[in-house]
C-alpha atoms as a PDB file:
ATOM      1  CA  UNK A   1     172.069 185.502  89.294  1.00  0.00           C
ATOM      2  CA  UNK A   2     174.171 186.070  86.522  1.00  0.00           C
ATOM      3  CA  UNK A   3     175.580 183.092  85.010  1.00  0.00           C
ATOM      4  CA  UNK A   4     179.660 182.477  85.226  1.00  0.00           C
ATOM      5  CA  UNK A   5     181.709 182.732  81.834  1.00  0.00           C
ATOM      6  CA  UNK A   6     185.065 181.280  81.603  1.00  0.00           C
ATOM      7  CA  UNK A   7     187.728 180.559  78.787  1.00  0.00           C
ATOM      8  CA  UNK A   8     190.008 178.113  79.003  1.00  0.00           C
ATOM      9  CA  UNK A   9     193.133 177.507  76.956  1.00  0.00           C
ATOM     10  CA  UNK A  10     194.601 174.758  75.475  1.00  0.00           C
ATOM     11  CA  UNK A  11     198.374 174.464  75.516  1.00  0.00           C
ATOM     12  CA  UNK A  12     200.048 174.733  72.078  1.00  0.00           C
ATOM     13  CA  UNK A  13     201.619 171.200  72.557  1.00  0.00           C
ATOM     14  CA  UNK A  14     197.739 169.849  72.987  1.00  0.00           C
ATOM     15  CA  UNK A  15     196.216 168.392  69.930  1.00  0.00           C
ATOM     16  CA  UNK A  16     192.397 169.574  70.531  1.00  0.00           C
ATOM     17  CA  UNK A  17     191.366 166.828  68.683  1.00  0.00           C
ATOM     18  CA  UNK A  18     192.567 164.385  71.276  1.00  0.00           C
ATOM     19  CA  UNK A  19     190.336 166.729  73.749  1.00  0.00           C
ATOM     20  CA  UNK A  20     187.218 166.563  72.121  1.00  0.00           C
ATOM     21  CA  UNK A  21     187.588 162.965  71.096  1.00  0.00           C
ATOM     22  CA  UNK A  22     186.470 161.423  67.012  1.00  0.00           C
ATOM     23  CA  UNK A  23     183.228 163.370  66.468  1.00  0.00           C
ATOM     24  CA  UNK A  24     183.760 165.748  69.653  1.00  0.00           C
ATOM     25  CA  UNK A  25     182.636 162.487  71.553  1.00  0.00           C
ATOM     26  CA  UNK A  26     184.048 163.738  74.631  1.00  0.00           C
ATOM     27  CA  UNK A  27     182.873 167.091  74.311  1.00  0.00           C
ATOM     28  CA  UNK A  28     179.732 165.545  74.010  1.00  0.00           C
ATOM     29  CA  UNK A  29     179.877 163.613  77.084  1.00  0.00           C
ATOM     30  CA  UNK A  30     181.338 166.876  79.153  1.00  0.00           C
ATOM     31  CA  UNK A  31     178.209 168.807  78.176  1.00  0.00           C
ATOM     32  CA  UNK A  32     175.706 166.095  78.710  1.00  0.00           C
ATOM     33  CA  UNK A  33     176.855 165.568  82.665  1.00  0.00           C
ATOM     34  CA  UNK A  34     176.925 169.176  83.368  1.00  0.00           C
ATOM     35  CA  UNK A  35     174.526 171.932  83.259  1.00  0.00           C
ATOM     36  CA  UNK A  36     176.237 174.239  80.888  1.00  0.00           C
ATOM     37  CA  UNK A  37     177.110 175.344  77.585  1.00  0.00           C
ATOM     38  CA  UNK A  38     180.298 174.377  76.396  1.00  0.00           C
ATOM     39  CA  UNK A  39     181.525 175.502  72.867  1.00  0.00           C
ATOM     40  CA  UNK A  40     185.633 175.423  71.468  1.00  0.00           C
ATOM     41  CA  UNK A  41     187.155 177.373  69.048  1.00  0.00           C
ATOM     42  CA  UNK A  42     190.208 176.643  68.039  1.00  0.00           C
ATOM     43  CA  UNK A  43     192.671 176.463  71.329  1.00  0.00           C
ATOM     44  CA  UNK A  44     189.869 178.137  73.565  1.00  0.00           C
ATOM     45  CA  UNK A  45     187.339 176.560  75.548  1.00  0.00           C
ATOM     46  CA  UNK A  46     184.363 178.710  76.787  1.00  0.00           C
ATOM     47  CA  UNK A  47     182.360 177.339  79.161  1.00  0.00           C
ATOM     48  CA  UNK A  48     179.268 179.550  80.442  1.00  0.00           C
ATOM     49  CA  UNK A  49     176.991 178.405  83.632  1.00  0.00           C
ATOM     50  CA  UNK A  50     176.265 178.474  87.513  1.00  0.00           C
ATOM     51  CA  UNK A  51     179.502 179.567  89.334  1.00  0.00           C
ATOM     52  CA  UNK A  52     180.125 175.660  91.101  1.00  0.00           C
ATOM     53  CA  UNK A  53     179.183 173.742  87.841  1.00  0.00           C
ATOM     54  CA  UNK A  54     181.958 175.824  85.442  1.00  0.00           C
ATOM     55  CA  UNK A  55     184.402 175.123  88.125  1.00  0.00           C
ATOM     56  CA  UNK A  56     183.585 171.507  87.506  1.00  0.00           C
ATOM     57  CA  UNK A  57     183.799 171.675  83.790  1.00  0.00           C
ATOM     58  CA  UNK A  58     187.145 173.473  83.580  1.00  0.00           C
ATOM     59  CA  UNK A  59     187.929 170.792  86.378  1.00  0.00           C
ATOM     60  CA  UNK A  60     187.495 168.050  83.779  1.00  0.00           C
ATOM     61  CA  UNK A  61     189.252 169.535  80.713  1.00  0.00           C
ATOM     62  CA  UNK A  62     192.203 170.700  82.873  1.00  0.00           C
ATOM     63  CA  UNK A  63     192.723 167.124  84.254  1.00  0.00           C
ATOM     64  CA  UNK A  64     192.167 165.582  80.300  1.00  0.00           C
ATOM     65  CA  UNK A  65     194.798 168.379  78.985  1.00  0.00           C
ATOM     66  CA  UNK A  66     197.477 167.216  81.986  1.00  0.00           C
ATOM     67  CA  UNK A  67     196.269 163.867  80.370  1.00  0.00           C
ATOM     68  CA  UNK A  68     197.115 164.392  76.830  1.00  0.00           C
ATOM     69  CA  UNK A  69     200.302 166.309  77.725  1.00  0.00           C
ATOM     70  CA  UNK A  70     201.634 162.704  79.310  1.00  0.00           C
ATOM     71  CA  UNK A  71     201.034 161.426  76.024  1.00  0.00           C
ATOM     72  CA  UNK A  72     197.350 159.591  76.501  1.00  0.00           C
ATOM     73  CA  UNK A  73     194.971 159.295  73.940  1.00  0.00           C
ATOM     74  CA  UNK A  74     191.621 159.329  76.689  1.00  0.00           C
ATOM     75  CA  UNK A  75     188.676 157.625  75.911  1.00  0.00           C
ATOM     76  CA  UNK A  76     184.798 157.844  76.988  1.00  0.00           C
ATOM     77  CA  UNK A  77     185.627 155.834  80.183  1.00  0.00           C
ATOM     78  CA  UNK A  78     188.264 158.519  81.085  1.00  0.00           C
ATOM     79  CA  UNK A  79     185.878 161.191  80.561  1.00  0.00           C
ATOM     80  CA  UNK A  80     183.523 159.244  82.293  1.00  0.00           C
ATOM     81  CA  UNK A  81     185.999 158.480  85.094  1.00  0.00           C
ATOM     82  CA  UNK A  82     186.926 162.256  85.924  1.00  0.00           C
ATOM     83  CA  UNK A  83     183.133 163.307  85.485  1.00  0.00           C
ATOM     84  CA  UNK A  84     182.486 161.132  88.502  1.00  0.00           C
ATOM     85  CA  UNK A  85     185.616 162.270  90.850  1.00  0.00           C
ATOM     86  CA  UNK A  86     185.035 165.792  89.905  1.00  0.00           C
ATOM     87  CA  UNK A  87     181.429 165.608  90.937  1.00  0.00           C
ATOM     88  CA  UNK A  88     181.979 163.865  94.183  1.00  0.00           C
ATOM     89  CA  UNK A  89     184.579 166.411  95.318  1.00  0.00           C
ATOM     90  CA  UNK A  90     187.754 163.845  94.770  1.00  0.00           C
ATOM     91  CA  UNK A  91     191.061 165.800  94.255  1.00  0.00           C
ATOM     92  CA  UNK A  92     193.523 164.985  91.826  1.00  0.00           C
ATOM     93  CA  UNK A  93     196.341 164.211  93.686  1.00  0.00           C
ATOM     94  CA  UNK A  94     199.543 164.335  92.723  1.00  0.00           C
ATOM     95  CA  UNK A  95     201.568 161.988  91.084  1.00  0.00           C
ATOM     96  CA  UNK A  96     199.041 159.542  89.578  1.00  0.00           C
ATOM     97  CA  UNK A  97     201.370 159.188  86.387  1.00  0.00           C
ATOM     98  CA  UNK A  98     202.904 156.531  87.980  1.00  0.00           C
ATOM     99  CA  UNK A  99     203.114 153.538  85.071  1.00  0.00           C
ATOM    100  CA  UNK A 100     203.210 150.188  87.381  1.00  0.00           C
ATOM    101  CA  UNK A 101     203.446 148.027  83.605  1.00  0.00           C
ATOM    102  CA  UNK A 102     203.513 148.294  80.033  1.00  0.00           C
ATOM    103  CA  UNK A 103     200.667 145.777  78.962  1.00  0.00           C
ATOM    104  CA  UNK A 104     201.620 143.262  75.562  1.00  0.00           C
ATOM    105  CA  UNK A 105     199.564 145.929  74.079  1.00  0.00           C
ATOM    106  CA  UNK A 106     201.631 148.673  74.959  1.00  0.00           C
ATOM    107  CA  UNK A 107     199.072 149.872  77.298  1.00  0.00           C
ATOM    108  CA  UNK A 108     200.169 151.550  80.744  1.00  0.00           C
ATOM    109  CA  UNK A 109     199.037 150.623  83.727  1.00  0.00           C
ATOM    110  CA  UNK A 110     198.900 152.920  86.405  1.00  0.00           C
ATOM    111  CA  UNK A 111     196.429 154.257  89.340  1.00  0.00           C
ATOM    112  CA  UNK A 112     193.919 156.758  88.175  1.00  0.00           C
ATOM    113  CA  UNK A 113     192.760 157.702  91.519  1.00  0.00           C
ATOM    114  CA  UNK A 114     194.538 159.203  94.887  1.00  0.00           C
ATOM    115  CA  UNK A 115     193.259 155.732  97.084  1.00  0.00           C
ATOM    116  CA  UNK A 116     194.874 154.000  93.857  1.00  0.00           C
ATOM    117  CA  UNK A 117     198.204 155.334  94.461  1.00  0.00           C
ATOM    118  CA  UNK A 118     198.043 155.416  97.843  1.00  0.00           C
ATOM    119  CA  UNK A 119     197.385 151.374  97.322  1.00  0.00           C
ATOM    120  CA  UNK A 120     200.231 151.193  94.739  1.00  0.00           C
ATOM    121  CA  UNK A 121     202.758 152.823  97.429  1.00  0.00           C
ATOM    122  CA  UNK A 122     201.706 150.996 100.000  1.00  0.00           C
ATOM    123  CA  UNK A 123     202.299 147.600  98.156  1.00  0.00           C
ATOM    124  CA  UNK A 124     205.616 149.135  97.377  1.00  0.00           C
ATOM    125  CA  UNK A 125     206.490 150.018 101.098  1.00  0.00           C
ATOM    126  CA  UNK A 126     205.330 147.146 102.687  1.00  0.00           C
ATOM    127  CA  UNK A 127     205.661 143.465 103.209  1.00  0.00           C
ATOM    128  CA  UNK A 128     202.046 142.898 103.354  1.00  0.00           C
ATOM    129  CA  UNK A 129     199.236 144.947 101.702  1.00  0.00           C
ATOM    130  CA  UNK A 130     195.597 144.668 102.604  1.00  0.00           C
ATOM    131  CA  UNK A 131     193.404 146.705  99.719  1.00  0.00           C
ATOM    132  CA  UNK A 132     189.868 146.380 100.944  1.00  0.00           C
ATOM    133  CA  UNK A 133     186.492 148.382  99.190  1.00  0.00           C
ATOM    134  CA  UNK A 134     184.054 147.815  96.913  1.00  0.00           C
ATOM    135  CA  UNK A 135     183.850 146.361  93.305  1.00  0.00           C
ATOM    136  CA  UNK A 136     185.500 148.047  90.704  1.00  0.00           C
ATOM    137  CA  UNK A 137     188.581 149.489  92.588  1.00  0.00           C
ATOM    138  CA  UNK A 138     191.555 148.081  91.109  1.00  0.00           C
ATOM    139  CA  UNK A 139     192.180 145.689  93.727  1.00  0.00           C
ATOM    140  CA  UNK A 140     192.814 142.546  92.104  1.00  0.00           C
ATOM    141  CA  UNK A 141     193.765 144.668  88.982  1.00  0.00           C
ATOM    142  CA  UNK A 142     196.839 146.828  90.211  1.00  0.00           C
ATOM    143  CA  UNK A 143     197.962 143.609  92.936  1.00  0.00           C
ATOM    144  CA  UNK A 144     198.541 141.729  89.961  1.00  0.00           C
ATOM    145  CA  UNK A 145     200.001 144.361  87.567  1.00  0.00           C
ATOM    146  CA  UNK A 146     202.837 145.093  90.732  1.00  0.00           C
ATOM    147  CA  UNK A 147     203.397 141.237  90.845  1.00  0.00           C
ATOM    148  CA  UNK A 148     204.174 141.108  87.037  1.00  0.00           C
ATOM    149  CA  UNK A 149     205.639 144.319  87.162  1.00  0.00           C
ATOM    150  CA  UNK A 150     208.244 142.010  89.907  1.00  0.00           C
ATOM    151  CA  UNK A 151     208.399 139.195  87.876  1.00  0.00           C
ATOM    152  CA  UNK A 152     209.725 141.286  84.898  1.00  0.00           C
ATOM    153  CA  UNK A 153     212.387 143.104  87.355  1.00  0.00           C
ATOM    154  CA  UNK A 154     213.159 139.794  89.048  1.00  0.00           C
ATOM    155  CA  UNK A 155     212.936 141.333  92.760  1.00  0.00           C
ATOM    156  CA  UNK A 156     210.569 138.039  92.624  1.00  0.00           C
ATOM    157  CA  UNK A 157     211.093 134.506  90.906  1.00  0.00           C
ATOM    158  CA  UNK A 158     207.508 133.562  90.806  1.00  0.00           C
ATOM    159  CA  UNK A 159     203.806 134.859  91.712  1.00  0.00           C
ATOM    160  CA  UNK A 160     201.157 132.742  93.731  1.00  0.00           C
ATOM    161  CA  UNK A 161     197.420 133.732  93.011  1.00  0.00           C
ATOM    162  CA  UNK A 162     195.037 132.287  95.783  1.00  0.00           C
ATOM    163  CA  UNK A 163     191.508 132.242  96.596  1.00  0.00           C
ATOM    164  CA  UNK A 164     189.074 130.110  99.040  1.00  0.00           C
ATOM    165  CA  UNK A 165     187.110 128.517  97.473  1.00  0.00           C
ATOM    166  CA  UNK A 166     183.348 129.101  98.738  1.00  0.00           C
ATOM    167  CA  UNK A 167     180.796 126.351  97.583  1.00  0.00           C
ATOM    168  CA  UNK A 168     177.273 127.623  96.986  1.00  0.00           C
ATOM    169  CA  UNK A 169     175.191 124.537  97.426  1.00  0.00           C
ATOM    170  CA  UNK A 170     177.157 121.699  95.803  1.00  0.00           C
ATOM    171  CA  UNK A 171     180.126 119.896  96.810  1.00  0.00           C
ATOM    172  CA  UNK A 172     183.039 121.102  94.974  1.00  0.00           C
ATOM    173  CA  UNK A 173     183.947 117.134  94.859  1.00  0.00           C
ATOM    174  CA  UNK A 174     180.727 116.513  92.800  1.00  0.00           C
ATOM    175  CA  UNK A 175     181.592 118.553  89.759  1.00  0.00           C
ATOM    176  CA  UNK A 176     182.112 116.934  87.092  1.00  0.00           C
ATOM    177  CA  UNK A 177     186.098 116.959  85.247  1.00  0.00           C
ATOM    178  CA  UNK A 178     189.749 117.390  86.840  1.00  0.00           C
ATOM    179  CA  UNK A 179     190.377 119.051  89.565  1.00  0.00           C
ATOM    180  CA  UNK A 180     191.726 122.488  87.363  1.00  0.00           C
ATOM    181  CA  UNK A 181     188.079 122.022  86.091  1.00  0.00           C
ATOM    182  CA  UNK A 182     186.567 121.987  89.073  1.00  0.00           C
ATOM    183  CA  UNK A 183     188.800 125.280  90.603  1.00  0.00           C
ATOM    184  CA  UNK A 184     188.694 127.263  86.921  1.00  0.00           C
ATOM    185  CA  UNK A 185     185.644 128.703  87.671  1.00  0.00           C
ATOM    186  CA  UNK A 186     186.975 130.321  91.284  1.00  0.00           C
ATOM    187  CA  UNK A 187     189.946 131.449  89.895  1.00  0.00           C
ATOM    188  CA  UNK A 188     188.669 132.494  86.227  1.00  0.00           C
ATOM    189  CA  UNK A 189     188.958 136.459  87.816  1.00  0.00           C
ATOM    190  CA  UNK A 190     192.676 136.185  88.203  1.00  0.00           C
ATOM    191  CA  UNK A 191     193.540 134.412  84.605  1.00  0.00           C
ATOM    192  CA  UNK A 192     191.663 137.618  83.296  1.00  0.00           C
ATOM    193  CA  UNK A 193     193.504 139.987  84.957  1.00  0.00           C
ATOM    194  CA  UNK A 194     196.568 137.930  84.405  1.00  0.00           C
ATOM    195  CA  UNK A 195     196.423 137.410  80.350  1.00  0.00           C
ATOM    196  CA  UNK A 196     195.357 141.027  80.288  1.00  0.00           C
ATOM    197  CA  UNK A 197     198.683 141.906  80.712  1.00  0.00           C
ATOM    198  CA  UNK A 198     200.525 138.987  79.327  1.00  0.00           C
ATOM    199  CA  UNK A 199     199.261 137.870  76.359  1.00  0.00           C
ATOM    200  CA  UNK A 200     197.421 134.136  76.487  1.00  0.00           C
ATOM    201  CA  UNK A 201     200.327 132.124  75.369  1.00  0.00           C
ATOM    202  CA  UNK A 202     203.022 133.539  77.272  1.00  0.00           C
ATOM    203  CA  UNK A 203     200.907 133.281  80.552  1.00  0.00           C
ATOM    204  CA  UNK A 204     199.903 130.208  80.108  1.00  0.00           C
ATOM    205  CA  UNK A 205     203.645 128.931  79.672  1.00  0.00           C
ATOM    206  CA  UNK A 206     204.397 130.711  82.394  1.00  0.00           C
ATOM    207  CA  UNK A 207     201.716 129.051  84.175  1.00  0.00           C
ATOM    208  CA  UNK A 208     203.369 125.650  83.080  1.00  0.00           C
ATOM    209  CA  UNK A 209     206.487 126.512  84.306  1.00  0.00           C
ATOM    210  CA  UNK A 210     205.581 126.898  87.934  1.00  0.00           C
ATOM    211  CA  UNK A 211     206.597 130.458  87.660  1.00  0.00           C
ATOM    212  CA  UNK A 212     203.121 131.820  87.835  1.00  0.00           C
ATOM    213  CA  UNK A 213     200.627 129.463  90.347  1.00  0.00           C
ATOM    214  CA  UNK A 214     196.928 130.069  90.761  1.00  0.00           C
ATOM    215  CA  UNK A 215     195.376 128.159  93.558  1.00  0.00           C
ATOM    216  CA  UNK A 216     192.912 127.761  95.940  1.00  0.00           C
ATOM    217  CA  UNK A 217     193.561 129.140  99.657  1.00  0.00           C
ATOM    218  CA  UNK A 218     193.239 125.411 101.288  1.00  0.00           C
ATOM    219  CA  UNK A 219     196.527 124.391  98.941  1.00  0.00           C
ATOM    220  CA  UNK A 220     198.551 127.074 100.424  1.00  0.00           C
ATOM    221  CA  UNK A 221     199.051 125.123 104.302  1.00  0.00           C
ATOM    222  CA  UNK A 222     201.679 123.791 105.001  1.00  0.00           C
ATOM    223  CA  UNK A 223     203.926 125.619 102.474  1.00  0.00           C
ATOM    224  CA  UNK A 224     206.801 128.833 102.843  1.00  0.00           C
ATOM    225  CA  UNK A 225     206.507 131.205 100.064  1.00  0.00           C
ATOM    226  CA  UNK A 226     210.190 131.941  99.495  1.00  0.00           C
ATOM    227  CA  UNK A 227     211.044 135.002  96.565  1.00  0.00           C
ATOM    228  CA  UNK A 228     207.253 134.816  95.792  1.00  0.00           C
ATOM    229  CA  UNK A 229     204.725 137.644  95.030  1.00  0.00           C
ATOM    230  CA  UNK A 230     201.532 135.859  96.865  1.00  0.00           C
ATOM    231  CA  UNK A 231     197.851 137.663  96.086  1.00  0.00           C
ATOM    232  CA  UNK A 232     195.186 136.502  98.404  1.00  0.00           C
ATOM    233  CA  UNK A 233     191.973 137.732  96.653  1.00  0.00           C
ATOM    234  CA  UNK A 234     188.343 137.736  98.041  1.00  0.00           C
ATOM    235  CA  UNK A 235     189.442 137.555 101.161  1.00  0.00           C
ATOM    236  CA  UNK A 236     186.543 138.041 102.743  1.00  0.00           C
ATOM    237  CA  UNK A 237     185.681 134.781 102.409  1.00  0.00           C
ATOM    238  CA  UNK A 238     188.321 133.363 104.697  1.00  0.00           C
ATOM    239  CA  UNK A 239     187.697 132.468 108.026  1.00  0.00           C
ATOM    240  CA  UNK A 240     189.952 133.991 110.360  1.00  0.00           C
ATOM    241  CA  UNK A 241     192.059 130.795 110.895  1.00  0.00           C
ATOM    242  CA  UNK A 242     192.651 130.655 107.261  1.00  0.00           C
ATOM    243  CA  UNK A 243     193.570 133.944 107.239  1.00  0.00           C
ATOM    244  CA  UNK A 244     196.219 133.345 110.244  1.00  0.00           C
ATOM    245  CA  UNK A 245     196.940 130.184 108.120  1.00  0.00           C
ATOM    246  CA  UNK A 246     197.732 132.314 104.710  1.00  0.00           C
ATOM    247  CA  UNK A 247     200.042 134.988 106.422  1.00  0.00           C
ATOM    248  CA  UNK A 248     201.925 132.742 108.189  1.00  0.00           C
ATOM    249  CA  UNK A 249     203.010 131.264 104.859  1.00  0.00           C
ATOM    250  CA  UNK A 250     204.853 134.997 104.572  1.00  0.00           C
ATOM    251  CA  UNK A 251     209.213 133.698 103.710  1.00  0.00           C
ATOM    252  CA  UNK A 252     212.230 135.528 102.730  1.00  0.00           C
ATOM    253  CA  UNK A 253     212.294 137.782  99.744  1.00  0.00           C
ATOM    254  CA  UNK A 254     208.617 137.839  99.346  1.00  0.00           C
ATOM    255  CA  UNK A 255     205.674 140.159  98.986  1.00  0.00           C
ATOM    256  CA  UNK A 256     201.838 139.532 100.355  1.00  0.00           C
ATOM    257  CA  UNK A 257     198.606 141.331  99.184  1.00  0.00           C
ATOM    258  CA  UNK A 258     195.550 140.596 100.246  1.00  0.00           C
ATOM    259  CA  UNK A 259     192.495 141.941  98.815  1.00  0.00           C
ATOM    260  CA  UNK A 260     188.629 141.980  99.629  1.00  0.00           C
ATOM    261  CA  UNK A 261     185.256 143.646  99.940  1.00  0.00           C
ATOM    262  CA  UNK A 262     183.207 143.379 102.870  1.00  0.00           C
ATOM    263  CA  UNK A 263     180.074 143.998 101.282  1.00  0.00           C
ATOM    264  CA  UNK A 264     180.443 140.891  98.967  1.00  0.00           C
ATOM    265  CA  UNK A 265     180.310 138.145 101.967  1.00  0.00           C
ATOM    266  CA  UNK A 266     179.643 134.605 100.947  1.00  0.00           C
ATOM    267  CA  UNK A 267     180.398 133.152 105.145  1.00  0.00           C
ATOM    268  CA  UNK A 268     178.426 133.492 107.815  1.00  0.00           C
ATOM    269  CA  UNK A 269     180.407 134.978 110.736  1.00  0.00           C
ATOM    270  CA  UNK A 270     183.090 136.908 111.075  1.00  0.00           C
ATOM    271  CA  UNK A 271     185.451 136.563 108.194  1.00  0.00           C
ATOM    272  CA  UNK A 272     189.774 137.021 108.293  1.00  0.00           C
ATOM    273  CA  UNK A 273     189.743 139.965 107.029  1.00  0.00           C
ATOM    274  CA  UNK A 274     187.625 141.636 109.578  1.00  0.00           C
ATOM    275  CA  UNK A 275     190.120 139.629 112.076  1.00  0.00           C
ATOM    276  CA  UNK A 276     193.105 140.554 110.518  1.00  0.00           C
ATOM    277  CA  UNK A 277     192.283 144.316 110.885  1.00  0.00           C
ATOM    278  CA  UNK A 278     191.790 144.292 114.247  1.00  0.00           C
ATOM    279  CA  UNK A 279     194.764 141.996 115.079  1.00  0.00           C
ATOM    280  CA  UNK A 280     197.337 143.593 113.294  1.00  0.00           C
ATOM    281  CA  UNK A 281     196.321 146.858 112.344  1.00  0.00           C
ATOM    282  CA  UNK A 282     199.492 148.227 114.743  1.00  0.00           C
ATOM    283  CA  UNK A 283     202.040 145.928 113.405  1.00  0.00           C
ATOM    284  CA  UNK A 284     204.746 147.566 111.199  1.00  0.00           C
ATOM    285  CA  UNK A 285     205.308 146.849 107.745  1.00  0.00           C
ATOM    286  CA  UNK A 286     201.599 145.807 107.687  1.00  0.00           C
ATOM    287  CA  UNK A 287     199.759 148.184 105.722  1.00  0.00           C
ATOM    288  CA  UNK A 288     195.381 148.307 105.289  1.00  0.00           C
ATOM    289  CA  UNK A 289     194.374 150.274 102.530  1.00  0.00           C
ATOM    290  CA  UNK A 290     190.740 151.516 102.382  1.00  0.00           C
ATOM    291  CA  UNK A 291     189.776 152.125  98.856  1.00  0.00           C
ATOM    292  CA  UNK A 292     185.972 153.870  98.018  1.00  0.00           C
ATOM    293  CA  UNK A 293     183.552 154.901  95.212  1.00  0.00           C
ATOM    294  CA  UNK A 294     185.745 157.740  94.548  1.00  0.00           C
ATOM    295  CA  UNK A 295     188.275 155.049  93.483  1.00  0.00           C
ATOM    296  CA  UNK A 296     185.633 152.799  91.324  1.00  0.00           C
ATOM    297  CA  UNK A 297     187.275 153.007  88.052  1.00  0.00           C
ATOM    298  CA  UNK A 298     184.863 150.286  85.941  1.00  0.00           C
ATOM    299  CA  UNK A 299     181.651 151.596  84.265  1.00  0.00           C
ATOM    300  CA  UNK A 300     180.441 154.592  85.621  1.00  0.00           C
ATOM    301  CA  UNK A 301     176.845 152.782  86.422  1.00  0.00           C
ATOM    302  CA  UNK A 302     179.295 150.838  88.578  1.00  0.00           C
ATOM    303  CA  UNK A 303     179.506 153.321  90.932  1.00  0.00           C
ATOM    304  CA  UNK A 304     175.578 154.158  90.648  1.00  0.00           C
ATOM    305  CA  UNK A 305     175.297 150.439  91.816  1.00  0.00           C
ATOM    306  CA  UNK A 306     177.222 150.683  94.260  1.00  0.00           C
ATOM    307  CA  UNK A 307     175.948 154.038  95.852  1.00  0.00           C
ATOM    308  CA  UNK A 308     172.260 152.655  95.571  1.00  0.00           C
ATOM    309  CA  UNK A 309     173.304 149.465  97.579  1.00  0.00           C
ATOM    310  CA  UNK A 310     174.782 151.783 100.399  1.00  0.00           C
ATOM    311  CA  UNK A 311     171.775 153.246 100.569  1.00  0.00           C
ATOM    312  CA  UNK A 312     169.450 150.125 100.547  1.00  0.00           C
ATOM    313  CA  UNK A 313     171.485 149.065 103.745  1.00  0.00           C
ATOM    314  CA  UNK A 314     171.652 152.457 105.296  1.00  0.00           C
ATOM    315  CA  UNK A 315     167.849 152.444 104.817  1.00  0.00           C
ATOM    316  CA  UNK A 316     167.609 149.041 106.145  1.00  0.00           C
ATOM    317  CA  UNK A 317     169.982 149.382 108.915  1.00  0.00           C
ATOM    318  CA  UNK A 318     167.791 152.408 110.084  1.00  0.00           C
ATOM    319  CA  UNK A 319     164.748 150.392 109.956  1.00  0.00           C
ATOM    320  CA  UNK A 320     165.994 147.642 112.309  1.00  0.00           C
ATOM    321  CA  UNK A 321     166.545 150.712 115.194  1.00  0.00           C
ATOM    322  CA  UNK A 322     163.623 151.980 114.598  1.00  0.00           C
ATOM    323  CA  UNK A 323     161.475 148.419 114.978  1.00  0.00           C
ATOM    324  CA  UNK A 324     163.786 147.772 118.113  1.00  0.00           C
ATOM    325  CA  UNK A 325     163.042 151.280 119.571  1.00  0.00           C
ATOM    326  CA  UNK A 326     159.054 151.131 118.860  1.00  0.00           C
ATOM    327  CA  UNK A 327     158.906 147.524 121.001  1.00  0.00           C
END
């Protein structure tokens, strides 16, 4: 069969250079995940290969040129990212431009994948959010870029970060230092995310204030969260009366997410968020969003991890029928 040719060109408002990356990095990641020959001269790309495999490539340099034209600089983990929807079918839907937050940096945050928006607008539409999948998703991430993103438009006058906090083997009591010593290292995740888009100072005076709370889940009964933008992350390490505990905390003005991935269970049982789907999955302006590897926007080995995983407990899960079906 003869192989497919195809030029592609590069808009006159597109700075190659940006496309190919310093060194044709890019370029050089492109042609490494794909089997086929990809050479550029000067505002055409020629791409030459089997039929499905081009369509991939021109895929990829048509998404990085819509890129670039929104005024992006894209790096190896954007390459990297697009590689890995392209190849696993994922569509580019529409809209993903979206900027939630400017970072101190000047950074822009915004969802890079079609669950990611779909997460961003439901968190938008709805009282109460529940993003559940896998490692790597932008959970945590884009929940706490929309609650800072609230705090700087003052729809909220504070954020409350909580997580249970699940003992492996010690009592929490036994630790040794204060009691922010003892809970820093289950709520380290959300400080990161946090002074990723504040810089350290400025969060942490915030954080003095009152403005911005991080606690664990048990400190939440017995309160109302008034004009208050409350994450719930790792959720799927409530039990389901905590969980009935947390949203019942829900008050006037105020916005709930809840995050979690069922794969990453630290309680036997069944957890809260398994509960909470199936008790209020028909309840309006309560929203479950399902988010997948298509959405894993970390490393791409991230992804490898987690597809090799899903297939240890497919494999697994299989073996179990067939020991119950040979007794």
């Amino acid at each position: 069969m003869e192989p497919t040719h195809v030029r592609l060109t590069i808009p006159d408002s597109v700075d190659p250079t940006l496309l190919m990356g310093p060194a044709d990095s890019l370029l050089r990641r492109i042609e490494g995940a794909f089997n086929a020959m990809v050479t550029v001269r000067g505002n055409q790309v020629s791409v030459i290969g089997p039929t499905d495999v081009v369509d991939q490539v021109v895929s990829v340099f048509s998404r990085l040129i819509r890129c670039v034209e929104k005024g992006d600089v894209p790096t190896t983990e954007d390459v990297d990212l697009l590689i890995g929807q392209v190849s696993h079918g994922a569509s580019e839907a529409a809209g993903l431009s979206d900027d939630i937050l400017l970072t101190y940096r000047g950074r822009a945050i915004r969802p890079k994948t079609a669950g990611q928006k779909r997460y961003i607008d439901s968190i938008r539409d709805n009282t109460i959010t529940f993003g559940i999948g896998p490692a790597g998703t932008g959970k945590t991430y884009l929940a706490m870029a929309m609650a800072v993103s609230a705090l700087k438009r003052r729809d909220v006058g504070r954020i409350v970060l909580a997580r249970p906090v699940v003992e492996a083997g010690e009592s929490l009591g036994y630790l040794p230092g204060t009691l922010q010593e003892k809970l820093d290292p289950y709520v380290r995740p959300l400080y990161d995310a946090l002074f990723d888009m504040t810089d350290m100072e400025k969060g942490n005076a915030l954080i003095e204030q009152g403005i911005i709370e991080i606690a664990p889940l048990a400190f939440m009964r017995g309160r109302t969260m008034n004009d208050a933008f409350v994450i719930l992350d790792e959720a799927q390490n409530t039990t389901p009366d905590q969980m009935k505990m947390f949203l019942t905390r829900l008050g006037f003005g105020s916005k709930f997410v809840v995050t979690g991935d069922l794969t990453q269970r630290d309680l036997p049982g069944r957890n809260g968020l398994e509960s909470a789907r199936a008790v209020l999955g028909c309840v309006d302006d309560v929203s479950f969003v399902d988010l997948g590897r298509n959405d894993i926007v970390r490393h791409s080995l991230v992804a490898r991890i987690v597809d090799a995983y899903d297939r240890a407990q497919g494999a697994h899960a299989a073996g179990r029928e067939t020991g119950r079906h040979g007794e």
